[in-house]
Structure formats: C-alpha cells, structure tokens
Protein backbone atom coordinates (compact mmCIF):
# COMPACT_ATOMS: atom_id res chain seq x y z
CA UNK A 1 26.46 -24.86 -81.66
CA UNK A 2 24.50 -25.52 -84.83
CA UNK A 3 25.39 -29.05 -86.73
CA UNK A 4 26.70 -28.87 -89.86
CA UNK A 5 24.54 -29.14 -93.07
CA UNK A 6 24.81 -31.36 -95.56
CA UNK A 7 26.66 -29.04 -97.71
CA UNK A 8 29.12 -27.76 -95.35
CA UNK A 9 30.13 -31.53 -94.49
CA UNK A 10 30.92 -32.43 -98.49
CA UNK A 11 32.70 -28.90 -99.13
CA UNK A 12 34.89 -29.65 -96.32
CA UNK A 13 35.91 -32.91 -96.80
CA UNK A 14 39.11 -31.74 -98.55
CA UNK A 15 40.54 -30.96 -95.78
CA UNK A 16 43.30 -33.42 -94.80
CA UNK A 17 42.65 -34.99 -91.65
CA UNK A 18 46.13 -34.71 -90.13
CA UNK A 19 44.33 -32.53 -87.53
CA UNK A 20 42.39 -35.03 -86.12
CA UNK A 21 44.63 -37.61 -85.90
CA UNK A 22 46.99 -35.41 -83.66
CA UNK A 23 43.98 -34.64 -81.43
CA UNK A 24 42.87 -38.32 -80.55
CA UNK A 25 46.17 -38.90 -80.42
CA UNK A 26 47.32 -36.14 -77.49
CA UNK A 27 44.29 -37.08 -75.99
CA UNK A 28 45.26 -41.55 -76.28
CA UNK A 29 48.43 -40.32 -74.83
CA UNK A 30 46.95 -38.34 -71.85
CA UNK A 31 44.23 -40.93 -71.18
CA UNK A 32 47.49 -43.86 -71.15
CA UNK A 33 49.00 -41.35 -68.57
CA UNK A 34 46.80 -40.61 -66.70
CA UNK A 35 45.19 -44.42 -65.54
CA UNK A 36 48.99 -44.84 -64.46
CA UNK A 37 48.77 -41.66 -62.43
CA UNK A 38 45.40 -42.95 -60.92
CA UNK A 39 46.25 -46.06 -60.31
CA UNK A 40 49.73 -45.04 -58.45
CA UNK A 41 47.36 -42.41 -56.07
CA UNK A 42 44.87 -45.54 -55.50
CA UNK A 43 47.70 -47.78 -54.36
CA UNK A 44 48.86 -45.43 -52.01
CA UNK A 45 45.78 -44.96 -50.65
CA UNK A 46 45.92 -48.69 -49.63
CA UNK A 47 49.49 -48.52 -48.53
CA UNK A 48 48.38 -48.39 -44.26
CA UNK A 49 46.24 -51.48 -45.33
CA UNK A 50 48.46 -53.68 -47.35
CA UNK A 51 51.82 -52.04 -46.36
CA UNK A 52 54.68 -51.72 -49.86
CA UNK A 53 55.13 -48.01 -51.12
CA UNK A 54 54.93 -45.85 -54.26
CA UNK A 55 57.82 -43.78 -55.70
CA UNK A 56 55.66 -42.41 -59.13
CA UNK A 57 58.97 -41.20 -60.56
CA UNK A 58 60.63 -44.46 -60.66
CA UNK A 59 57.68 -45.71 -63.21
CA UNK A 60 58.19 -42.98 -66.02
CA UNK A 61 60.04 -45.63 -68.12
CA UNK A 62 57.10 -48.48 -67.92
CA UNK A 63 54.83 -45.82 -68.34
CA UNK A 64 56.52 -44.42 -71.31
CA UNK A 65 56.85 -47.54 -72.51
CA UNK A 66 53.26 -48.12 -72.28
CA UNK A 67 52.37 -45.05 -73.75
CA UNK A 68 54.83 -45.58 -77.09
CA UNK A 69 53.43 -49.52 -77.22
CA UNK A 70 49.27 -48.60 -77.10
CA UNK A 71 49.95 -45.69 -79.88
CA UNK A 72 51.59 -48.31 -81.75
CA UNK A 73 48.72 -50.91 -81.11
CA UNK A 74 45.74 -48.47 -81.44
CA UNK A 75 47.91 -47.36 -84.85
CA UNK A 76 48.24 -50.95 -86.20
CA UNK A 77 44.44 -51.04 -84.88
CA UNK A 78 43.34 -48.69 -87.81
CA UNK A 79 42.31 -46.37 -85.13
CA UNK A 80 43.91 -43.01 -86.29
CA UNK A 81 41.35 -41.83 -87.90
CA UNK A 82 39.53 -44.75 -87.93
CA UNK A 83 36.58 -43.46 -89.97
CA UNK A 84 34.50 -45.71 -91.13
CA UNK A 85 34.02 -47.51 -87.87
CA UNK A 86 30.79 -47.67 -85.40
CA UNK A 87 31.37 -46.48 -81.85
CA UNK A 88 30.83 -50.72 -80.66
CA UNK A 89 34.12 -51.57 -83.09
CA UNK A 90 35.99 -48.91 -81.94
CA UNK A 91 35.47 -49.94 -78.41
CA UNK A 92 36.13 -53.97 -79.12
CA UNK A 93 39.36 -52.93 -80.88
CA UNK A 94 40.47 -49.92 -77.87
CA UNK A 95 39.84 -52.98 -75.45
CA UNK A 96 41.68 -55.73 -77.51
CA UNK A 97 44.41 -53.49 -78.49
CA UNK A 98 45.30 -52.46 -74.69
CA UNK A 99 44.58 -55.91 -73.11
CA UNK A 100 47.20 -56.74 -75.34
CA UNK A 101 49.65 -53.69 -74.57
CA UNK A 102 49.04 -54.66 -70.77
CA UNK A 103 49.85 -58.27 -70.95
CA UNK A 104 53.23 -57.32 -72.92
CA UNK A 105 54.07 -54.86 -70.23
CA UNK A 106 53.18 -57.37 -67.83
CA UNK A 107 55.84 -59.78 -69.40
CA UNK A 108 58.43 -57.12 -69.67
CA UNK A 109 58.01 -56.21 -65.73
CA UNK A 110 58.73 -60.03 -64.60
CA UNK A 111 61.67 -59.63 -66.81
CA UNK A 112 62.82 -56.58 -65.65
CA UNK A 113 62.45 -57.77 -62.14
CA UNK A 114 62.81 -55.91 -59.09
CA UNK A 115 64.98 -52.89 -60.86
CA UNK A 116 61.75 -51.04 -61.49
CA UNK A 117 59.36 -51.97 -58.03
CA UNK A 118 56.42 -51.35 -60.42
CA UNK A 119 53.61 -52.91 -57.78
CA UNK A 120 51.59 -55.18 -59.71
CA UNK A 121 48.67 -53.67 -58.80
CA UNK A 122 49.07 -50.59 -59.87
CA UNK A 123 49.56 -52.27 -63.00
CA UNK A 124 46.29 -54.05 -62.99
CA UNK A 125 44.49 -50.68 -61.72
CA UNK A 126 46.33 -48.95 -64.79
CA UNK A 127 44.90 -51.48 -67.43
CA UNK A 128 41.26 -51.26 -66.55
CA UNK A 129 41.30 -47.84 -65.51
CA UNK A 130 43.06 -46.86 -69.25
CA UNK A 131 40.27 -49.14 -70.94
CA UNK A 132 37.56 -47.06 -69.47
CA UNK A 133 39.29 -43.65 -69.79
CA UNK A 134 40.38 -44.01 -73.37
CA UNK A 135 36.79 -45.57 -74.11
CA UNK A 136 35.12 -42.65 -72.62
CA UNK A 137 37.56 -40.11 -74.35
CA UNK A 138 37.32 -41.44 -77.72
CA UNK A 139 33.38 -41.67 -77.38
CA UNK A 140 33.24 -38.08 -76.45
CA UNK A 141 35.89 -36.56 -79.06
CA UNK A 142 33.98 -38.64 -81.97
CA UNK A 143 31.07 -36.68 -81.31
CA UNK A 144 32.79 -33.63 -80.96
CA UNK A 145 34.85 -33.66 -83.77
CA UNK A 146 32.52 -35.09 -86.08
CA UNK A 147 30.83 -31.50 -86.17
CA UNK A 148 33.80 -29.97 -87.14
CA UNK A 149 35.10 -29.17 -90.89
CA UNK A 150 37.95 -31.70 -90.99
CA UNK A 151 36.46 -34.47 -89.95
CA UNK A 152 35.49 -37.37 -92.37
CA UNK A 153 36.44 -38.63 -95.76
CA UNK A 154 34.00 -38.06 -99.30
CA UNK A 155 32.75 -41.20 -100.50
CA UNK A 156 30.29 -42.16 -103.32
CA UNK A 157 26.63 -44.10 -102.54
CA UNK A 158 25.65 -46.02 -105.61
CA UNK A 159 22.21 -47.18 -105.78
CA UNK A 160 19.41 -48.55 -108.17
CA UNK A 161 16.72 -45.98 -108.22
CA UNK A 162 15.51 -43.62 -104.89
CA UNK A 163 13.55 -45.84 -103.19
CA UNK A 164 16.65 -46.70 -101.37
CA UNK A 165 16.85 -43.42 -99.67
CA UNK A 166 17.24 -45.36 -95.98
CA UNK A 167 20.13 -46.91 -96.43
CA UNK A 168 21.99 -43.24 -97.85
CA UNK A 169 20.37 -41.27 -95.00
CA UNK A 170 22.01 -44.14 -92.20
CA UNK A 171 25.42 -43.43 -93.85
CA UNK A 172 25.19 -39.81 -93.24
CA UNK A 173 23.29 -39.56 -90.33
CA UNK A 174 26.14 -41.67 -88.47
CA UNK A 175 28.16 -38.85 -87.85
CA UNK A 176 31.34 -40.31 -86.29
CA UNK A 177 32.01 -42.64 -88.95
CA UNK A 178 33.24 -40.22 -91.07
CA UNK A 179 31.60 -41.10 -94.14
CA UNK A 180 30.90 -37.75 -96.09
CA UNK A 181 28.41 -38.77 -99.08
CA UNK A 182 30.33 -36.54 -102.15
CA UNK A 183 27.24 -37.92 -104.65
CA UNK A 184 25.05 -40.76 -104.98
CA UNK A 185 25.09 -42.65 -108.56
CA UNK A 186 21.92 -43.50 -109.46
CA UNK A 187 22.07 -46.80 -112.05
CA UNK A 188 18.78 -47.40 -113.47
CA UNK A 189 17.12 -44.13 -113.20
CA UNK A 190 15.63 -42.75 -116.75
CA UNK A 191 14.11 -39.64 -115.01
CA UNK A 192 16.21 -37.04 -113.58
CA UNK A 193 15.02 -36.60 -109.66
CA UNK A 194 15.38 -33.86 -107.34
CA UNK A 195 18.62 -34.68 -105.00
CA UNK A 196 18.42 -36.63 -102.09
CA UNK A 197 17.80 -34.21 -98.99
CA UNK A 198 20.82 -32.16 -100.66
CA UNK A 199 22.75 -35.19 -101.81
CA UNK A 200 24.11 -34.52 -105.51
CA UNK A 201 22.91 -37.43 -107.77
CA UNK A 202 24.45 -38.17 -111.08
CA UNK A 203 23.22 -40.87 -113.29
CA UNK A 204 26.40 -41.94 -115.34
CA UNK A 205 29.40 -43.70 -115.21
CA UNK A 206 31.36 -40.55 -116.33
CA UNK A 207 29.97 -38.64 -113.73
CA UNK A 208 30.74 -40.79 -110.99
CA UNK A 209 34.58 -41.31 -112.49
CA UNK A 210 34.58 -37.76 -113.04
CA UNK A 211 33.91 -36.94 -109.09
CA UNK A 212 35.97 -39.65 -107.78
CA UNK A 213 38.58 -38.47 -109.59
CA UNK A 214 38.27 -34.80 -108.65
CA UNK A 215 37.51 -35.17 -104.84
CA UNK A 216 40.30 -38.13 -104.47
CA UNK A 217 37.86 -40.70 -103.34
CA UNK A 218 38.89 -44.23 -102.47
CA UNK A 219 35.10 -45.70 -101.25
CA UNK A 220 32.12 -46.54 -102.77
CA UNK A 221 29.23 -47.42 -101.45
CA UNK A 222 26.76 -50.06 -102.74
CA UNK A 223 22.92 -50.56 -101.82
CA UNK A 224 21.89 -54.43 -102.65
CA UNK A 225 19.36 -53.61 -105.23
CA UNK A 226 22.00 -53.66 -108.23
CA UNK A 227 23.26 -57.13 -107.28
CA UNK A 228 19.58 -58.73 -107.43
CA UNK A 229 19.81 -58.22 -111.10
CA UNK A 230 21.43 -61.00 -112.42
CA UNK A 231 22.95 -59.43 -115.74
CA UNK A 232 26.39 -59.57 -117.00
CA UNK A 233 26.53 -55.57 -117.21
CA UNK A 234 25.50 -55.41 -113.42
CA UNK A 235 28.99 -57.74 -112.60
CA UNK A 236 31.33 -55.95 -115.15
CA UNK A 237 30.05 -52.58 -112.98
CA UNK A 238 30.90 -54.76 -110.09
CA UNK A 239 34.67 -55.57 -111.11
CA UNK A 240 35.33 -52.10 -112.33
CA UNK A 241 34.72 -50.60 -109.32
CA UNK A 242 36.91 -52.77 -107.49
CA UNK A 243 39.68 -51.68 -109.98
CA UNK A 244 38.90 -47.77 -109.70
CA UNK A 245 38.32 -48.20 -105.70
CA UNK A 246 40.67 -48.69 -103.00
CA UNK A 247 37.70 -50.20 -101.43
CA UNK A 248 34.10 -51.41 -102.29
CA UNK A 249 31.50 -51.53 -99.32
CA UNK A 250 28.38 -53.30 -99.79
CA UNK A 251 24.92 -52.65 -97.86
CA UNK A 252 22.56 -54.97 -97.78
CA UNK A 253 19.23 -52.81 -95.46
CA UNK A 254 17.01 -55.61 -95.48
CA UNK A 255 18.92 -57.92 -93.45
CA UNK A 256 18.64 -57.44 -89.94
CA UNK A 257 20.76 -59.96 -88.68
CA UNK A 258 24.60 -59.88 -87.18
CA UNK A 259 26.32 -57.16 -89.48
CA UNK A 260 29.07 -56.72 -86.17
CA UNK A 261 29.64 -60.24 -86.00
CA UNK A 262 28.98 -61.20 -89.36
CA UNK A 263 32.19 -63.51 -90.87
CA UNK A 264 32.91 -64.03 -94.85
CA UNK A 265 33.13 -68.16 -96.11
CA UNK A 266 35.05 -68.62 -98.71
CA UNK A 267 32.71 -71.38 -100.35
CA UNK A 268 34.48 -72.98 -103.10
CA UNK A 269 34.59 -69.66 -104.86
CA UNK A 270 31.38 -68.63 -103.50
CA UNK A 271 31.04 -65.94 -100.93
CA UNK A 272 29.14 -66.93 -97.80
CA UNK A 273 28.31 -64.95 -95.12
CA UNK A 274 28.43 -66.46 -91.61
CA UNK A 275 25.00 -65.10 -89.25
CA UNK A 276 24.07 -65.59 -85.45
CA UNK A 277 22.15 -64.24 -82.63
CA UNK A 278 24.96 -63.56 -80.36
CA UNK A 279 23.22 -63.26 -77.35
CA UNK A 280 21.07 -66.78 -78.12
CA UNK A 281 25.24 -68.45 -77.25
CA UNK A 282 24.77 -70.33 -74.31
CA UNK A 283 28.50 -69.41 -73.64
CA UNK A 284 27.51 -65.41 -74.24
CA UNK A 285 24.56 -66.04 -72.04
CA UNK A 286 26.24 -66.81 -69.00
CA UNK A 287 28.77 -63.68 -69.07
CA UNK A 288 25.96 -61.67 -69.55
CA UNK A 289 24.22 -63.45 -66.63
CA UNK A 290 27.01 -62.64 -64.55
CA UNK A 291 27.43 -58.90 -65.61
CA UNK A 292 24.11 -58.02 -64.65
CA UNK A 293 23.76 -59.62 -61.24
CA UNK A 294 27.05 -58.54 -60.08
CA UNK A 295 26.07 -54.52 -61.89
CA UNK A 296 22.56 -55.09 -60.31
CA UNK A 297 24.13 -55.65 -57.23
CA UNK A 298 25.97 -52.69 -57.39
CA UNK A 299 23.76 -50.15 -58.39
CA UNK A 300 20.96 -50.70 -55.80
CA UNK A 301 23.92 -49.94 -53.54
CA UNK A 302 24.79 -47.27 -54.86
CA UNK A 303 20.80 -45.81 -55.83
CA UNK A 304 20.04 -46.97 -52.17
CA UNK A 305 20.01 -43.23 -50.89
CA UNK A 306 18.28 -41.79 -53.82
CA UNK A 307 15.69 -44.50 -53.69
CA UNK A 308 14.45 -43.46 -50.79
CA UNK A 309 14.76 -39.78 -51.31
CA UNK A 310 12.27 -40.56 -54.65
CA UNK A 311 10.35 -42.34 -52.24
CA UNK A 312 9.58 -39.83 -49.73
CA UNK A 313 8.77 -37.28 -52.44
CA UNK A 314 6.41 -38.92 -53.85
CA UNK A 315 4.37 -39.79 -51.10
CA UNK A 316 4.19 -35.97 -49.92
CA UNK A 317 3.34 -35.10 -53.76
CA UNK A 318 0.54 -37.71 -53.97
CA UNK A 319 0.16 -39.78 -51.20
CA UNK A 320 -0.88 -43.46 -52.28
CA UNK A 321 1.61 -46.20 -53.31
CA UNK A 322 5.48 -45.08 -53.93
CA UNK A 323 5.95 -48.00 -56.31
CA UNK A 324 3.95 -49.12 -59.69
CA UNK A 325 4.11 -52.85 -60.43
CA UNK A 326 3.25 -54.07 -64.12
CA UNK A 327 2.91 -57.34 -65.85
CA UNK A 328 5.27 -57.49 -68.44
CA UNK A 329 6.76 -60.38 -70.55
CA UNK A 330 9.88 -62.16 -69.42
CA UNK A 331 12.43 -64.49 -71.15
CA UNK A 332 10.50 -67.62 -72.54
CA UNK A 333 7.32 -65.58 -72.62
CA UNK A 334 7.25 -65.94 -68.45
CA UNK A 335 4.93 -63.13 -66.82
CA UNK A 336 6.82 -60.84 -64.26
CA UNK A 337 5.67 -57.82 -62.46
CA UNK A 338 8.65 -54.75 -62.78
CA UNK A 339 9.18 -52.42 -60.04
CA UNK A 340 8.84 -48.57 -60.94
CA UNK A 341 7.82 -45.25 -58.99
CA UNK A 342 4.61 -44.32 -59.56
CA UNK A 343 4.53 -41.21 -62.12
CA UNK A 344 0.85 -41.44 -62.64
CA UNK A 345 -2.36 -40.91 -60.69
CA UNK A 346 -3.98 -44.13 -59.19
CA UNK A 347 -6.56 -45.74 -61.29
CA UNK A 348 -4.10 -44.95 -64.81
CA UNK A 349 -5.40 -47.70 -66.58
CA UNK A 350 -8.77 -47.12 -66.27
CA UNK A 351 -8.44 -43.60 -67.25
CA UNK A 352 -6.40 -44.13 -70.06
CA UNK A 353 -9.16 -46.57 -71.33
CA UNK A 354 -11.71 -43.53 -71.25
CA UNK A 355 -9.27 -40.91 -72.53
CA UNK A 356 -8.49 -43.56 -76.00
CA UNK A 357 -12.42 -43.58 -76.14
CA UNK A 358 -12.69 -39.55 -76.38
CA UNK A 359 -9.81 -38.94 -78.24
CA UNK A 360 -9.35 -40.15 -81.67
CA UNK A 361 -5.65 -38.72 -82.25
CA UNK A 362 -5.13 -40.04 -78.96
CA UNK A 363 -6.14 -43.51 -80.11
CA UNK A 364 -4.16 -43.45 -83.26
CA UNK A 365 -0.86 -41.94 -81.27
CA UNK A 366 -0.76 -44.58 -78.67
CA UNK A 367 -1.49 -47.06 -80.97
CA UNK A 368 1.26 -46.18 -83.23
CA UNK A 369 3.93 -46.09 -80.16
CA UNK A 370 2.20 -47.33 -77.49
CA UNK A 371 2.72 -44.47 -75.67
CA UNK A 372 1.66 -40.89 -75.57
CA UNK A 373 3.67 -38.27 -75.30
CA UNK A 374 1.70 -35.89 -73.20
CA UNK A 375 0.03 -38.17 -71.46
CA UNK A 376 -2.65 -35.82 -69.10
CA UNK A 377 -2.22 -39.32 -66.29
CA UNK A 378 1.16 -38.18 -65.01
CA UNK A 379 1.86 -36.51 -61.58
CA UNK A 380 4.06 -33.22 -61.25
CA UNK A 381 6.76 -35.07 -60.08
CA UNK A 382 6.18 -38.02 -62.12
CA UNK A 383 6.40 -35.60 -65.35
CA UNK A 384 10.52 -35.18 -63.77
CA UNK A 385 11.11 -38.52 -62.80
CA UNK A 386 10.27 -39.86 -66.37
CA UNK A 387 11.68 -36.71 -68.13
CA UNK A 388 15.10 -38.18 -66.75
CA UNK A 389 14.23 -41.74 -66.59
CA UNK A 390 14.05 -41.57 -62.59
CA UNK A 391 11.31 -43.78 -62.35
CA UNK A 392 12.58 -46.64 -63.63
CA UNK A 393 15.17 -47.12 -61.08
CA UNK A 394 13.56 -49.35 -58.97
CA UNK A 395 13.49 -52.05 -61.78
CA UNK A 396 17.18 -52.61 -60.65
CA UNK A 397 15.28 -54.94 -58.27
CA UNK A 398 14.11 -56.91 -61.02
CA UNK A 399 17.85 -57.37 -62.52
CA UNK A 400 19.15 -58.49 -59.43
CA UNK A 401 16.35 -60.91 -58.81
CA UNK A 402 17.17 -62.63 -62.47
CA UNK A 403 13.72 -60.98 -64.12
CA UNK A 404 15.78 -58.25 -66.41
CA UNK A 405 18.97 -57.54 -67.18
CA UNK A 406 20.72 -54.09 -67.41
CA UNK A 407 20.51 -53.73 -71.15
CA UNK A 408 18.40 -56.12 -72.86
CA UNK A 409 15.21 -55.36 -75.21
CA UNK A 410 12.31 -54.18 -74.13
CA UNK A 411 10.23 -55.55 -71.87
CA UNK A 412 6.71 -55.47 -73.53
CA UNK A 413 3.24 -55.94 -71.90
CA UNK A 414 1.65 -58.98 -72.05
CA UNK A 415 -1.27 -57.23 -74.41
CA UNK A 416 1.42 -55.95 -77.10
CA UNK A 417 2.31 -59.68 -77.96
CA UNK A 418 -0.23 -59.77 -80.58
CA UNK A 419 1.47 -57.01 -82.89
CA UNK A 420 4.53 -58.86 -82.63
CA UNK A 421 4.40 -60.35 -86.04
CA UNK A 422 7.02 -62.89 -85.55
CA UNK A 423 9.66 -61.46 -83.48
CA UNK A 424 8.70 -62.71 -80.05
CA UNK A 425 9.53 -65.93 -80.64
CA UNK A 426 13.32 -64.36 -81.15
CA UNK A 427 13.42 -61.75 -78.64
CA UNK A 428 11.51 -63.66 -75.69
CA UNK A 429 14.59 -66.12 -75.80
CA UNK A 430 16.33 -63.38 -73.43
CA UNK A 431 15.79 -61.28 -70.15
CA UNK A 432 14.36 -57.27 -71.09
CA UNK A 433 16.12 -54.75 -70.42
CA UNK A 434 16.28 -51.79 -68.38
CA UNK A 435 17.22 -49.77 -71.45
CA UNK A 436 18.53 -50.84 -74.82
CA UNK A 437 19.68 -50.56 -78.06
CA UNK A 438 16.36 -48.44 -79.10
CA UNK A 439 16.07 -46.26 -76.22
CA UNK A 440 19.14 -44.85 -77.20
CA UNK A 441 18.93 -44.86 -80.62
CA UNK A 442 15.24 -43.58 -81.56
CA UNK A 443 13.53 -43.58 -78.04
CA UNK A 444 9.88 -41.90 -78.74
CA UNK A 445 10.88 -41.45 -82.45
CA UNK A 446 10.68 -44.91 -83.18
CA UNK A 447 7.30 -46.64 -83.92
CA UNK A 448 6.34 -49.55 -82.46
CA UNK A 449 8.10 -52.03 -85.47
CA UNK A 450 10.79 -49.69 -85.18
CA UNK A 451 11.75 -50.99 -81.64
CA UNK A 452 10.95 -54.80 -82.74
CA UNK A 453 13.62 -53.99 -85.41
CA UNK A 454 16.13 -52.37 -83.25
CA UNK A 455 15.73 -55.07 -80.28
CA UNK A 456 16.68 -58.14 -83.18
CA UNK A 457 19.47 -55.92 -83.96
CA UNK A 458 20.41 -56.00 -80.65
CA UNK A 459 20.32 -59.88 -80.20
CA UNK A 460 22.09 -60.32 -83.22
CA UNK A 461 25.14 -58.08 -82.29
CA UNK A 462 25.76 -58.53 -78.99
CA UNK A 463 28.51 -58.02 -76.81
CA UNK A 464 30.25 -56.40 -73.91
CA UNK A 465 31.14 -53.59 -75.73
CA UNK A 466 27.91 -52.77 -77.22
CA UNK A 467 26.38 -53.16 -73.56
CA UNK A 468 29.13 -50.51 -72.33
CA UNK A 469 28.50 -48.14 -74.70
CA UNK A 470 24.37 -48.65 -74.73
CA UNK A 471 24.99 -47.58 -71.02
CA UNK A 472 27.14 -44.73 -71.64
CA UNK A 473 24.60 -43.60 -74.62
CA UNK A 474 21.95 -43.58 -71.42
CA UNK A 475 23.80 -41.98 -69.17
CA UNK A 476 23.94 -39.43 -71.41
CA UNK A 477 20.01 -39.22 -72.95
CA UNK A 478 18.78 -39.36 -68.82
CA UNK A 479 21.16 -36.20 -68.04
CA UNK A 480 19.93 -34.64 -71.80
CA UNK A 481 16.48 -34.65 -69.70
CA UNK A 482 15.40 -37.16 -73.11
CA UNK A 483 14.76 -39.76 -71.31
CA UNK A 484 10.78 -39.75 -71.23
C-alpha cells in the first residue's frame, strides 16, 4: 500500500474523526478483555501447583467494570484521538492511566470481599498483561491508521522565512501525530517562493485567517525565529493568535535538550522552562541499571539456542573465530571489548585500510557515516546476520556483565572520539547501547552528527517508556530485514 501524499493528507483532513475514535476504542476494549481472559487461562494453568480455582464467568462484572473505568481514564487521558501526541507520551499516559484503573479495582475487590473470588493474581496478571497489550495495539493501529484519509487534524506552520524547512518537514513526517500541515505562513518573506515540498505558503495575515477560518483550524504552529525579533509587532502577532487559536504550539529546533520532560516556571511573570538529562538522575540510573541486568539476563536465556545455532553456521561458512571482539568506548570514557559474530573475513581492518586508500568515494562514504554500505569485507552469511541485526546478539553478554545496556547510545570506537565535537563529555556519562534512539529513527540515513544529535536526545528524554517502545521500534526494523 502506497503512503499518502502530501496532498491527499490536507484534502482529507475534513473528514471528522469519529471513525477513528470508535476503532481505538473497540480495539482498548478488546485489549482490556482480553489480559483478563489471559490472565484467568494462566492462573489455571498454575491451579495443580498452588491449588484455588477459576470460574471466568463469575468475573464479567470486575471485568466490565474494568473495561467502563480504563475507557473513562484513557478518555480523561486525552487519548481518543489523541493527535498531537508522540508514540513515548502515549505510552507514559496508557501506563499511568491503567496503573491507576488497576489500583481502583484493586480497592473495590477488598471491598467487595469474597462475593466475587476474583484471585488476586489474576488481577495482577490482568494489569501488566493489559499494559503491554493495549501498548502494543495502540502502537500498531497509529501506524496503520495514520495512512488512512480520516486520520489527523489541519493545522497552520508559521515561520520567518524557508530556511526553517526542518522543523515543517518533522511535523509532517511524524505521521501518527496527526498533525496535517493545511499551509505554512511565511512572516518576513518579500519574495514569493515555490511551496514547501507541496506545502501551500501564504504570506499574509488575511490569508492565514482566511484558511483557518475555512478548514476549521484550532492549531498553529510556531518556529522560534519570529520570537528572536524583539519588536512590538512580532508580540501583538503573538497575542492575536492566542485569541484566534484554541491553541498556540511553539517549536524551538535548535534546542536539543528534554522537550518530553521539559516543565514551564512561572517566573514572576516570566516564562521559564525547566531542562535535564534524565538519564544523568542518579535515581533514573539505578532503575535503568536494574532493567537491563535483569532483561540481559533474560534474553541470553532465551537467545541461548540460537546462539549456538549462529555459531555453528558460521564456522562451516568460514571457519576461523565465531565471535568478533572490538574496542569500543564505555561509560566514563572506559575501554571495553563487545562481543559480536563475525560477519567479515579475518584480517577486516587491514583490508578496509587498503580499500579507503583505492577508493576515493569509499573514503568520503565511510567518513561521512562511518560505515559503508556495501562493504566488499562481509561473509555470505555475515551479509544475513547484519541484514537482520543477528550479529549483534552476542553483545547481550556485555549488558549482563554491566559494559552496555539494552538501549543506550551508541557505543563508538575509541578512534571516532575525535569528531565528537563536544558531546562525549555528555553521552560517555552512560553505558551504550545495544540499539537506540537513532537506530530506529534514521539508522544508515543518519550522518555521523546526526547520531551525536539523536543519542543527546536520547539522554535528555529518558524513560521506561521510551526504552519500551525503542525496543518495539527494533523488533520491528530487524524483522523489516533494515537492520544493517
């Protein structure tokens, strides 16, 4: 199925979205439903272990309940339709919104006493189970829906000239926020310009009235180039917006820092704006500690099998060492070797030395991204194992032995450090990752600044949620086959 265009989004974003609230809503509803149902079938699997029994029709009325209280919450949540939102807030407020639901179901089963024989633990196995499932679910439809022609809301983009093009193109590249660009106002411009990879421009305050007006808009959008200008004309356009719009968003590209964490201060009658690296909270720290070791620990269990599978492979393919060990740079710039399978021939760095020599574009490619994309080193079944990420498996050995964590930035070589320009200082505070924010967001798109960028991004906005859904995003580039 072909992705909308540009056009086809705008034209379309009349349409009322009454239709996709009812679909994340049947879908809530069968996601709260179904955790119960789960959760009953687990518990009497352990019934010959721990003894008690299930009844599931004797629950309909907590389950009911449950259903009616998390539509309610995810309602009061903003969540239906939620545009407007990234996946990581929609996932902080799903999880909030249920723990809450769960804990007043909790109180109302003490109450209700032994009338109901809900086991507790099919009550606890119903509130993680329906965090995951409606998670997943909501991830999924967002992505699906977004491509369809009643998804989103028209909104105006008001900027100072087209330089600011990046800032436009996030807004409507982001799909599943629902943010359908109706026209940009352009305030400043003298020469009329070509639109905006399709996006309408206008460049007057009638214009913009005139389309707001016509498409029912309640949002405008507003790059930080027009407040640098300190001129009373600039804050009078400032104060009649807020009168003609229901609400005023403003973008400010330059600043990297917390934008998911980031709290307003009321200053006196000056607006402040409160910043942190979330993941440099010593608090923070330690539950991501935890996370990883006990995840670590899982997944080797679980890749045990497959490990070795890979392993015997690769020796028949190319006999020579199963596993490549690399120096790479740890948290507070400590040298550590990670664990991969070896996807290229023996003697790769040498090689790769002489191939930069006799190939110019070569040269300028891998110095660029510091990788190359068809890089003539790797192995037949090294080209698979990296196509899907395979290889880096082994490097769960490094998160269980306190070197990486599961998603963290990247861990760079040793030799990269000097085209930091700043930022190791910041992001060697913390373990690498396995995968990250910018594997999943740009991967071999992204130049080498480009994953600097993404990785302070990551510090700056961490949290559970944004590690869950990083993971999920992985899960789903490795089985794309995008993962090289």
């Amino acid at each position: 199925m072909n992705k909308p265009g540009l056009k086809t989004r705008i034209d379309n974003s009349k349409n009322k979205g009454i239709y996709i609230v009812i679909v994340l809503l049947v879908f809530d509803i069968a996601g709260i439903y179904l955790s119960f149902l789960l959760a009953s079938e687990f518990r009497r699997l352990l019934i010959p272990w721990i003894g008690g029994s299930v009844y599931w029709p004797a629950y309909q009325n907590i389950v009911l309940l449950g259903i009616v209280s998390v539509v309610g919450m995810l309602m009061f949540a903003g969540l239906y339709p939620g545009y407007g939102l990234t996946a990581v807030v929609e996932l902080e407020r799903i999880t909030k919104s249920l723990t809450l639901v769960y804990l007043f179901l909790g109180i109302a089963i003490y109450f209700l006493g032994s009338e109901f024989e809900f086991p507790r633990s099919i009550f606890l196995f119903a509130w993680i189970q329906s965090i995951a499932i409606v998670s997943l679910l909501r991830l999924i439809l967002r992505n699906r829906l977004s491509l369809t022609k009643a998804y989103g809301i028209p909104v105006l983009f008001i900027i100072q000239d087209q330089e600011d093009r990046a800032a436009i193109l996030s807004v409507y590249r982001c799909r599943r926020m629902g943010w359908n660009i109706a026209g940009v106002y352009v305030y400043g411009s003298i020469d009329h310009q070509d639109p905006i990879d399709g996006i309408p421009l206008v460049y007057s305050w009638d214009e913009m009235v005139n389309i707001k007006q016509k498409r029912n808009i309640n949002t405008v959008i507003i790059s930080n180039p027009i407040l640098k200008i300190k001129e009373n004309n600039q804050i009078s356009m400032l104060r009649n917006l807020t009168s003609i719009f229901n609400k005023v968003v403003i973008v400010i590209p330059e600043l990297n820092l917390g934008s998911v964490w980031v709290k307003p201060r009321d200053l006196e009658g000056y607006l402040g704006l409160e910043v942190n690296y979330q993941l440099l909270i010593p608090a923070k720290r330690v539950i991501k500690a935890g996370t990883d070791y006990l995840g670590g620990l899982i997944l080797l269990v679980i890749f045990l099998p497959l490990i070795l599978l890979i392993s015997i492979i690769l020796y028949l393919d190319d006999p020579g060492p199963v596993f490549y060990r690399q120096d790479r740079l740890g948290r507070n710039f400590n040298i550590f070797q990670t664990y991969k399978f070896r996807s290229m021939e023996i003697n790769a760095e040498q090689k790769l030395t002489e191939l930069l020599e006799k190939d110019p574009a070569a040269k300028d490619e891998y110095r660029l991204y510091r990788k190359l994309m068809n890089d003539p080193r790797t192995t037949r079944v090294g080209r698979f194992l990296r196509k899907y990420s395979l290889d880096e498996i082994p490097q769960i050995l490094n998160v269980v032995r306190g070197e990486m964590s599961l998603v963290g930035p990247r861990a760079y070589i040793p030799g990269e450090l000097v085209d930091h320009q700043g930022y190791a200082k910041l992001i060697l505070k913390v373990r690498p990752g396995m995968t990250g924010w910018w594997q999943v967001t740009g991967r071999n798109e992204l130049t080498f600044q480009g994953r600097l960028s993404r990785d302070e991004y990551y510090l700056s906005n961490w949290s559970l949620w944004l590690d869950f859904y990083i993971l999920v995003r992985t899960v789903l580039v490795v089985v794309s086959g995008k993962g090289q």
